[in-house]
N, C-alpha and C. Protein backbone atom coordinates (compact mmCIF):
# COMPACT_ATOMS: atom_id res chain seq x y z
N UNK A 1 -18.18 -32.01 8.05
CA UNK A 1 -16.95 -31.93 7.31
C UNK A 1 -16.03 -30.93 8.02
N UNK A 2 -14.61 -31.31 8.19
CA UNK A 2 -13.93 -30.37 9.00
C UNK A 2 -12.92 -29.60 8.46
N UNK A 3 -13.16 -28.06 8.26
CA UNK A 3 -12.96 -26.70 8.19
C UNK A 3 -11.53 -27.17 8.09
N UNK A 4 -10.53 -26.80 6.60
CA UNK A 4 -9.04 -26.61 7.26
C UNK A 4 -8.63 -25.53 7.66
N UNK A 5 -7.55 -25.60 8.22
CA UNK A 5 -6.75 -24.41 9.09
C UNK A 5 -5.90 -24.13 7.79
N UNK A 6 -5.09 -22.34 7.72
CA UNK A 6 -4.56 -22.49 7.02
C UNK A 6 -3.50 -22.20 7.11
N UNK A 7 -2.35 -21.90 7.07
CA UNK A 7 -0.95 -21.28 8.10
C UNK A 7 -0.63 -19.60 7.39
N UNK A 8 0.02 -19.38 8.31
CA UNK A 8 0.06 -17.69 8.56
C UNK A 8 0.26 -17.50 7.21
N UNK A 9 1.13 -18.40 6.14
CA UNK A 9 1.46 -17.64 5.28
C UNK A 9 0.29 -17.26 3.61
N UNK A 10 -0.62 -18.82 4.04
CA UNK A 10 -1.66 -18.87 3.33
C UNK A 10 -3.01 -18.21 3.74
N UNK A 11 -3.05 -17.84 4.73
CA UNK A 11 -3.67 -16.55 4.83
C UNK A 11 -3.71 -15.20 4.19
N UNK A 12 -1.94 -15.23 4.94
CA UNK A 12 -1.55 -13.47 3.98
C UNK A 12 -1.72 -13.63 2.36
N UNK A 13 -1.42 -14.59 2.07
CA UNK A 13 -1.57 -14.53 0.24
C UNK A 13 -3.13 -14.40 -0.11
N UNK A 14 -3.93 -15.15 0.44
CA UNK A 14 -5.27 -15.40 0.48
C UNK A 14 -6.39 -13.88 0.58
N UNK A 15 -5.51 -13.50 1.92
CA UNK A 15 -5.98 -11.71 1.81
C UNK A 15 -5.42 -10.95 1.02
N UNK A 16 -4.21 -11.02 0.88
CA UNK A 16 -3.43 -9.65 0.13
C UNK A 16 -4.18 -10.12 -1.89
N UNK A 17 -4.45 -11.35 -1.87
CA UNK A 17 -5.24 -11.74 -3.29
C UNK A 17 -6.65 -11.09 -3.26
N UNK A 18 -7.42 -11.57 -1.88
CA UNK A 18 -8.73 -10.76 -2.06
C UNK A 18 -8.77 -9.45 -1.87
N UNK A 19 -8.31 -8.81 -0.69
CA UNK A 19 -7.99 -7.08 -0.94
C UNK A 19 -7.92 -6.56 -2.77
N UNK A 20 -6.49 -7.45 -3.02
CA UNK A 20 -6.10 -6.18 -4.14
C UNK A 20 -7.28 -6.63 -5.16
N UNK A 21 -8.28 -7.88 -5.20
CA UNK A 21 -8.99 -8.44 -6.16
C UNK A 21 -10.32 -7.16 -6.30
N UNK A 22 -10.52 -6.57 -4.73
CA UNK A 22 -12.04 -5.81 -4.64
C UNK A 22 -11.77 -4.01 -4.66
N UNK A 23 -10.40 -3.99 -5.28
CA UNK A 23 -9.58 -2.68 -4.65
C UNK A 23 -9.86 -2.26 -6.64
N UNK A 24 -9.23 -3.73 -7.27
CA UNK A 24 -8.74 -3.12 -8.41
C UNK A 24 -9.97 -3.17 -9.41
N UNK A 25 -11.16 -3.69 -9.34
CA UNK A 25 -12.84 -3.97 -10.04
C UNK A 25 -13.11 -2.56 -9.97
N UNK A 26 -13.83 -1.99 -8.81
CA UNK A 26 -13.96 -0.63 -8.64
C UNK A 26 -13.55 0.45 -8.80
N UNK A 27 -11.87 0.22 -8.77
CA UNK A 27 -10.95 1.39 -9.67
C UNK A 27 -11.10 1.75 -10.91
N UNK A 28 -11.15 0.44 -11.63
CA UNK A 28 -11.46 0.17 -13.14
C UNK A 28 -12.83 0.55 -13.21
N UNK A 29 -13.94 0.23 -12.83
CA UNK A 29 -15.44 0.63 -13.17
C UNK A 29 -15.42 2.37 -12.59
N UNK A 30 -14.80 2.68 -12.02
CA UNK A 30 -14.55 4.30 -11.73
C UNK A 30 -13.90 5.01 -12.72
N UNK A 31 -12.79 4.49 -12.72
CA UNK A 31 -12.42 5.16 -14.60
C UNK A 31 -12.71 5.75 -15.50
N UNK A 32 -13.74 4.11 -15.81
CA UNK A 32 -14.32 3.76 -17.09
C UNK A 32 -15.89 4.53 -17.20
N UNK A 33 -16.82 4.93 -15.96
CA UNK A 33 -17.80 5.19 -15.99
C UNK A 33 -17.59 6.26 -16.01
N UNK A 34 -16.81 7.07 -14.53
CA UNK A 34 -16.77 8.49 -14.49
C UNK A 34 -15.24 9.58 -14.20
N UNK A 35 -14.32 8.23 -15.11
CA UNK A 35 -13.21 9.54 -15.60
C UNK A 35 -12.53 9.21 -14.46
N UNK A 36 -10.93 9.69 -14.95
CA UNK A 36 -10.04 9.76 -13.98
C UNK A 36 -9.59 10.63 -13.24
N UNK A 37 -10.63 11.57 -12.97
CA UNK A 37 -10.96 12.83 -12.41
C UNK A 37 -11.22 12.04 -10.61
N UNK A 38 -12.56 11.34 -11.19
CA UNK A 38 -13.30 10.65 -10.14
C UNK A 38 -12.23 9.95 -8.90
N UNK A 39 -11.64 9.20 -9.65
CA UNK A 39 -10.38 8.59 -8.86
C UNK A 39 -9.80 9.20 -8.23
N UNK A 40 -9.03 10.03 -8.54
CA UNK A 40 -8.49 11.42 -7.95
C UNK A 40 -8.91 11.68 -6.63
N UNK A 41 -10.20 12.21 -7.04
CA UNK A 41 -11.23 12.75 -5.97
C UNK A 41 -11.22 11.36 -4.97
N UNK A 42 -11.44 10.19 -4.66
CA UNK A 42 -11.34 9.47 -4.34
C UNK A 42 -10.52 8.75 -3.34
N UNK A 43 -9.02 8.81 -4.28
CA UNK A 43 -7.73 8.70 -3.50
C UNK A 43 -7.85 9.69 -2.49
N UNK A 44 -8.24 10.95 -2.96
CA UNK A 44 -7.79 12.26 -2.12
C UNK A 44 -8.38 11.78 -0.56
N UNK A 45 -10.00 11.36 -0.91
CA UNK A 45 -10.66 11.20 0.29
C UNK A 45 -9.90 10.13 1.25
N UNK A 46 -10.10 9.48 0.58
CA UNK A 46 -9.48 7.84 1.44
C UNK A 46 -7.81 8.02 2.22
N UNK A 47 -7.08 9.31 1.31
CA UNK A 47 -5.90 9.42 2.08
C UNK A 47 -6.41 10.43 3.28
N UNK A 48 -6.91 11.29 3.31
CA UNK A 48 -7.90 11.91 3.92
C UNK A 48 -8.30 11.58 5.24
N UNK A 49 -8.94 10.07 4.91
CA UNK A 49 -9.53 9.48 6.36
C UNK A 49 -8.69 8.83 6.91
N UNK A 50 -7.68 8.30 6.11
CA UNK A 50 -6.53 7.28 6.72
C UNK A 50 -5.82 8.69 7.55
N UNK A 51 -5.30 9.35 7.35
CA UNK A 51 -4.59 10.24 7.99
C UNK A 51 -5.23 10.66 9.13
N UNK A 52 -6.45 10.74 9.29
CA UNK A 52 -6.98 10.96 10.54
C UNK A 52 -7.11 9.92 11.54
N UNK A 53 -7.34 9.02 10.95
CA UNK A 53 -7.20 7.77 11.37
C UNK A 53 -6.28 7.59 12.31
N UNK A 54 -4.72 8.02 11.07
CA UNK A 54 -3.48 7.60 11.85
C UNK A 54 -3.30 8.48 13.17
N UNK A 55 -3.37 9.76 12.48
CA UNK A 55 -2.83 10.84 13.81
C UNK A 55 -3.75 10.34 15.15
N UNK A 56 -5.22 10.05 15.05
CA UNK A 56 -5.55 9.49 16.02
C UNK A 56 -5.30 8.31 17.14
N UNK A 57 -4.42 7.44 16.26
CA UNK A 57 -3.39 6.58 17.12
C UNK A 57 -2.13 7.14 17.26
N UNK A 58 -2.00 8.24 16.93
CA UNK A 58 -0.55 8.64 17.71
C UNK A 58 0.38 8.50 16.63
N UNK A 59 0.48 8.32 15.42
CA UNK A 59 1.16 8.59 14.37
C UNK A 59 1.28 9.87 13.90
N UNK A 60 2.58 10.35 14.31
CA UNK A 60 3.04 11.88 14.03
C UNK A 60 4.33 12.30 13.97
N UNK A 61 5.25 10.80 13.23
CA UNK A 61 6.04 11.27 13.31
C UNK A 61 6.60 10.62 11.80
N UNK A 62 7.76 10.44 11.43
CA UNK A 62 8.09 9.69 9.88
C UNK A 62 8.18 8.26 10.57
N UNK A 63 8.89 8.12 11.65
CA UNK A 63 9.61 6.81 12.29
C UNK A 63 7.83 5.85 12.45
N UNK A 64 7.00 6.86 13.12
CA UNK A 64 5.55 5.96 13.04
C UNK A 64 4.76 5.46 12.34
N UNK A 65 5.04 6.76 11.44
CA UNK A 65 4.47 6.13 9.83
C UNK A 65 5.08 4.93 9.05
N UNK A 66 6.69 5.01 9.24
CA UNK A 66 7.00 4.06 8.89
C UNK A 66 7.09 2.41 9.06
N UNK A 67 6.70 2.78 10.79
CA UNK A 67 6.25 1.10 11.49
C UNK A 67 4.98 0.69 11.28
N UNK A 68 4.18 1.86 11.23
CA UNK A 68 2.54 1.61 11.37
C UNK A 68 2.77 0.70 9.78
N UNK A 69 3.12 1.10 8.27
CA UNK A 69 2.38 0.53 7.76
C UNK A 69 3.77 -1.03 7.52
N UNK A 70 4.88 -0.88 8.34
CA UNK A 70 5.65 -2.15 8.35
C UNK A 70 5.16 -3.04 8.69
N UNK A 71 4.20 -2.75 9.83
CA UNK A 71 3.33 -3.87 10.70
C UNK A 71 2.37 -4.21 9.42
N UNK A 72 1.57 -3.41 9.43
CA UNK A 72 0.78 -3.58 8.02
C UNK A 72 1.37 -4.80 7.19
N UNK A 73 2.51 -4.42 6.81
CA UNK A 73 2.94 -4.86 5.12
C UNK A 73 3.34 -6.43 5.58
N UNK A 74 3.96 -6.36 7.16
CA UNK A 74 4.58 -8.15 7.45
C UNK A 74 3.35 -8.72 7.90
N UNK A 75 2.51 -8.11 8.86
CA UNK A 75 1.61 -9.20 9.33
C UNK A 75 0.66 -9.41 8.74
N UNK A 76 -0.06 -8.50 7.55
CA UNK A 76 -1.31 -8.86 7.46
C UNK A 76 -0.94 -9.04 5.84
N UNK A 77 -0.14 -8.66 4.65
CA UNK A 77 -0.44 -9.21 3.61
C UNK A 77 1.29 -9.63 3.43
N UNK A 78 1.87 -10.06 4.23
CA UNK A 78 3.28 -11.00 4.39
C UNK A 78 4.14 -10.82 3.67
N UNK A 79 4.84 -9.34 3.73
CA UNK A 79 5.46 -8.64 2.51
C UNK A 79 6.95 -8.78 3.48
N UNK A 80 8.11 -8.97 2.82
CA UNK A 80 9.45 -8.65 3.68
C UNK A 80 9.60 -6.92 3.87
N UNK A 81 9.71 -6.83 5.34
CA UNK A 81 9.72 -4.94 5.13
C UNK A 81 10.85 -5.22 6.29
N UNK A 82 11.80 -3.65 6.32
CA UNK A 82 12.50 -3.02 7.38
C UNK A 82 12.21 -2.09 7.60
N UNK A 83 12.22 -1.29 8.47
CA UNK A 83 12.34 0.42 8.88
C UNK A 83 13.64 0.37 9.87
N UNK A 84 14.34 1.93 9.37
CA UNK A 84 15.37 2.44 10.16
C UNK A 84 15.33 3.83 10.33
N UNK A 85 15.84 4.59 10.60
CA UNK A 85 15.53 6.18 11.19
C UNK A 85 15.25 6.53 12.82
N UNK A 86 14.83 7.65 12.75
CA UNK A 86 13.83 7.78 13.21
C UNK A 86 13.06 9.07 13.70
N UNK A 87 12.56 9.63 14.34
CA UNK A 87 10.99 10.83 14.24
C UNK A 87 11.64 11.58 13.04
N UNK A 88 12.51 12.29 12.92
CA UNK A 88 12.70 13.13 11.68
C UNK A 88 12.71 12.53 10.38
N UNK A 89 13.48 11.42 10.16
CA UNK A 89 13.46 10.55 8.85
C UNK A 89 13.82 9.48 8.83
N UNK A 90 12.36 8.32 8.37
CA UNK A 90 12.78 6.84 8.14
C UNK A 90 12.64 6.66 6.94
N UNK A 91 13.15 5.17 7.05
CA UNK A 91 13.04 4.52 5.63
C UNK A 91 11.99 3.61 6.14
N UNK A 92 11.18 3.12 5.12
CA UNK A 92 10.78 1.72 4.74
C UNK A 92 10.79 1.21 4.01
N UNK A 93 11.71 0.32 3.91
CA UNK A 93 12.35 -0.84 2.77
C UNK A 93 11.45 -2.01 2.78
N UNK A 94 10.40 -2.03 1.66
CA UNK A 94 10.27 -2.66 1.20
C UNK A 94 10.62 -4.05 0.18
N UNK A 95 11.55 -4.77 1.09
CA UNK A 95 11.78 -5.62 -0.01
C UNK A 95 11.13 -6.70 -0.72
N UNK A 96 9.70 -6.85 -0.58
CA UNK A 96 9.07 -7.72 -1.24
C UNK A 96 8.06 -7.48 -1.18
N UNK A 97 7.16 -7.21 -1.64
CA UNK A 97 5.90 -6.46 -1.71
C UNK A 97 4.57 -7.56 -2.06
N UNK A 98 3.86 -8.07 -1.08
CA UNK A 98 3.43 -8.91 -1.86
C UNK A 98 1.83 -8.49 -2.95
N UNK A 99 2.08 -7.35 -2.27
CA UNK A 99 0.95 -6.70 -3.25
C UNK A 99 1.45 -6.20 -4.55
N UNK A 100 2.61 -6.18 -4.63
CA UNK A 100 2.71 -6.33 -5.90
C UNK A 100 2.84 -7.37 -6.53
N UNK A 101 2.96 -8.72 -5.70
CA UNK A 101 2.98 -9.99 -6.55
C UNK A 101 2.34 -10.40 -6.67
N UNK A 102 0.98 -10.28 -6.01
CA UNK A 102 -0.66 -10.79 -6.13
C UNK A 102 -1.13 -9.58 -7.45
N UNK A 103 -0.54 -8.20 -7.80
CA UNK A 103 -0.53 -7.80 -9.09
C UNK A 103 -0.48 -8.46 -10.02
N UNK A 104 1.14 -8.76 -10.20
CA UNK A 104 1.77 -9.42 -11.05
C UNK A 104 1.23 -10.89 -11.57
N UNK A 105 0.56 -11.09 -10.31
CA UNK A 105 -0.18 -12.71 -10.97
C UNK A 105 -1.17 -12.35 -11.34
N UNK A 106 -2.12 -11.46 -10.88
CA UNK A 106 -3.47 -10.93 -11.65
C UNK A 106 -3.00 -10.67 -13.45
N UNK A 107 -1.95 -9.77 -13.74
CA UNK A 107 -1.86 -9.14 -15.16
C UNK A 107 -1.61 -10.46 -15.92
N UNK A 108 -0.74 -11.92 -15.11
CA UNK A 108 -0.23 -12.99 -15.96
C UNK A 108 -1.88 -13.84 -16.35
N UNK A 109 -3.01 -13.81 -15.56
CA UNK A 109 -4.39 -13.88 -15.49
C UNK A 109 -5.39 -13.47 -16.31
N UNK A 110 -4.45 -12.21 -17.20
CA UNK A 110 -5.21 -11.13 -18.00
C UNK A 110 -5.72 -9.81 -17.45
N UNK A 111 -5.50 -9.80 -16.12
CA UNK A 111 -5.66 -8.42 -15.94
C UNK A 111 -5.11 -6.99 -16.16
N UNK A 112 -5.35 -6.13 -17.22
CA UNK A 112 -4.63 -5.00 -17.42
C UNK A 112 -4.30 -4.35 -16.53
N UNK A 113 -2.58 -4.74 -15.99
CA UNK A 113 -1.74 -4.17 -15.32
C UNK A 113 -0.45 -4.18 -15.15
N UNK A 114 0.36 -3.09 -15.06
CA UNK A 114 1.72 -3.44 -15.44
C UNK A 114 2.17 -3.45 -13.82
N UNK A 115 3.43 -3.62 -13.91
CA UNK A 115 3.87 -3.39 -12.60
C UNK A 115 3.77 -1.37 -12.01
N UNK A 116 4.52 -0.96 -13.02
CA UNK A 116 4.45 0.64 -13.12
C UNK A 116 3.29 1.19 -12.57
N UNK A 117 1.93 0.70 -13.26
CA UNK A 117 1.06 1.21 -12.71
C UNK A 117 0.86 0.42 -11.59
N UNK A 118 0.60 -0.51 -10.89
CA UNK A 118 0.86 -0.71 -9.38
C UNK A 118 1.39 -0.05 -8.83
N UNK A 119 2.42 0.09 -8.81
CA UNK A 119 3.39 0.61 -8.08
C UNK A 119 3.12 2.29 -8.14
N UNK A 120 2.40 2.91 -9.07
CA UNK A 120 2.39 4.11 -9.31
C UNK A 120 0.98 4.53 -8.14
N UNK A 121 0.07 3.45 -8.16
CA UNK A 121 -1.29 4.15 -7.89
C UNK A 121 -1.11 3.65 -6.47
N UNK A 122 -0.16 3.12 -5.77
CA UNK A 122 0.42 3.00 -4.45
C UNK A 122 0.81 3.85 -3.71
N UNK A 123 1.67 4.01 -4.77
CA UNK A 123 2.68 5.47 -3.79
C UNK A 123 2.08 6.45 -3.86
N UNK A 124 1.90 7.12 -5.60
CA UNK A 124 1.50 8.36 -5.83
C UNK A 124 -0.53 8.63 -5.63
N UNK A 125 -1.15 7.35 -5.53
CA UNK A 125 -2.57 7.22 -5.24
C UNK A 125 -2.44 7.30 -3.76
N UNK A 126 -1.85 6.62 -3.08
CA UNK A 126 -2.46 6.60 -1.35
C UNK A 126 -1.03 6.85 -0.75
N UNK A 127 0.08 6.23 -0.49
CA UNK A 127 1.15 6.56 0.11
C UNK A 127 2.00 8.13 0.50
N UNK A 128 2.00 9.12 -0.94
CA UNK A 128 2.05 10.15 -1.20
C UNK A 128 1.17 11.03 -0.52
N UNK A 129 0.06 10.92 -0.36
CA UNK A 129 -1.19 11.45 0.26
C UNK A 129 -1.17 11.77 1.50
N UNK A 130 -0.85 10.87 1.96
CA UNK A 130 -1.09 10.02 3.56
C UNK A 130 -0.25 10.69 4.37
N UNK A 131 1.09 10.92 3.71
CA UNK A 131 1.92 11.10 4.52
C UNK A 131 1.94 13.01 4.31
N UNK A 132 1.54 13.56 3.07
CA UNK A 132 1.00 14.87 3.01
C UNK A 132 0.16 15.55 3.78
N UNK A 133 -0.68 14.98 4.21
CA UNK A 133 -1.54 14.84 4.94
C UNK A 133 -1.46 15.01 6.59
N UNK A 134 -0.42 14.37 6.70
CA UNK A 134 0.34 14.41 8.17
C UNK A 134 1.46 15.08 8.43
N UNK A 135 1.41 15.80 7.11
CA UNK A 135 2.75 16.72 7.22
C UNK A 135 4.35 16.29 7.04
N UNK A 136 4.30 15.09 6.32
CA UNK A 136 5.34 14.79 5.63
C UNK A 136 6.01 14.77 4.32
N UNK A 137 6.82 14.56 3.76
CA UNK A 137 7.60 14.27 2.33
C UNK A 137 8.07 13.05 2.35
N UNK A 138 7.48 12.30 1.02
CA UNK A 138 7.85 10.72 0.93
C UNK A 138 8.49 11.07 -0.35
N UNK A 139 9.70 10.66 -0.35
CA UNK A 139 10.12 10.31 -1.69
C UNK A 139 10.42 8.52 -1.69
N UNK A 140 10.18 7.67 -3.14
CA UNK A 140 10.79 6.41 -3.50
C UNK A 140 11.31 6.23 -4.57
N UNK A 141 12.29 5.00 -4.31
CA UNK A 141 13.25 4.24 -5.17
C UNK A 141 12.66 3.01 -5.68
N UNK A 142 11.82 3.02 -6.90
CA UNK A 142 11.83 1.34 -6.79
C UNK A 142 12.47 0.04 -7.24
N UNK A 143 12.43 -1.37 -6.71
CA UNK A 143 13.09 -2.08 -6.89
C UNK A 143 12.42 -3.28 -7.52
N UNK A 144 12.94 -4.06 -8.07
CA UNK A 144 12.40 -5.01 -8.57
C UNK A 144 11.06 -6.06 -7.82
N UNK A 145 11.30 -5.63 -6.82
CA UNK A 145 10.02 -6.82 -6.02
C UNK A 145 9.70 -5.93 -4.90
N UNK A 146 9.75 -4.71 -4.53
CA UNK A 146 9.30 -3.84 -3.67
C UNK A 146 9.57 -2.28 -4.33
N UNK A 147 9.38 -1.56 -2.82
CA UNK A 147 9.95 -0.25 -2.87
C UNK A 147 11.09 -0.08 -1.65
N UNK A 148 11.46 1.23 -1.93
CA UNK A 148 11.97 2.14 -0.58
C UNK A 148 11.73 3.37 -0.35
N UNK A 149 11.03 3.84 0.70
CA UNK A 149 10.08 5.08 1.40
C UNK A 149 10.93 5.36 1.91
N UNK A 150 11.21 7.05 1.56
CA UNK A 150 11.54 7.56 2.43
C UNK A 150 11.14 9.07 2.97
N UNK A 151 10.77 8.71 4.09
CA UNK A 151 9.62 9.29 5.38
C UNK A 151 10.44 10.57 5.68
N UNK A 152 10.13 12.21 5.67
CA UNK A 152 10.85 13.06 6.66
C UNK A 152 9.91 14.05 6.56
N UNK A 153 10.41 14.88 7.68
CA UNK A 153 9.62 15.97 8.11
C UNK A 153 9.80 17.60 7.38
């Protein structure tokens, strides 16, 4: 029987559905078992390793941070993004987020989630972190189907 192919864009939906599907089980059973303390502790780590991560490829600046996760957001879960700036302060304009729309179809599914909290345990769970971490200040604006980051030193 022969395997279909699937095109770039049914991929990205396909991952950015299973990612946020194995991201958001474990959040919830972390919670619920051992407090939202635990989480915390958690985010902290994971922004933690990502940041080492990054600086190890040469991300050290706002303008890098802001491409590194643009690349991220268009190629691998097919979100509309821009970045402009640059080493002292970018933006990343998020205009379509598709992790928040693989959310948004989870909560229409029954999964307890609003957009708010998406969007909250994004920025202020890992985004916020990350860029703390590397010695930056992120502030955002959000918008109806994304965000806007903005990256400075």
């Amino acid at each position: 029987m022969e395997i279909p192919s699937l095109s770039e864009e049914e991929k990205q939906k396909l991952f950015t559905e299973m990612w946020l599907g194995s991201m958001m089980g474990p959040m919830g059973f972390i919670i619920r078992k051992l407090g939202p303390e635990a989480l915390e502790e958690l985010n902290e780590e994971v922004a933690r390793g990502c940041s080492v991560e990054m600086r190890g490829r040469g991300v050290d600046d706002p303008l890098k941070f802001a491409m590194n996760y643009a690349v991220v957001n268009k190629n691998i879960f097919g979100s509309d993004v821009e970045v402009e700036g640059d080493p002292e302060k970018a933006i990343l304009d998020v205009k379509r987020c598709s992790n928040l729309e693989a959310a948004l179809q989870f909560a229409e599914k029954g999964m307890s989630m609003t957009k708010e909290q998406h969007c909250s345990g994004c920025i202020n769970g890992y985004f916020k972190r990350v860029a703390k971490n590397l010695g930056f200040s992120l502030d955002v604006a959000f918008g109806d189907k994304g965000c806007k980051m903005t990256i400075s030193k």
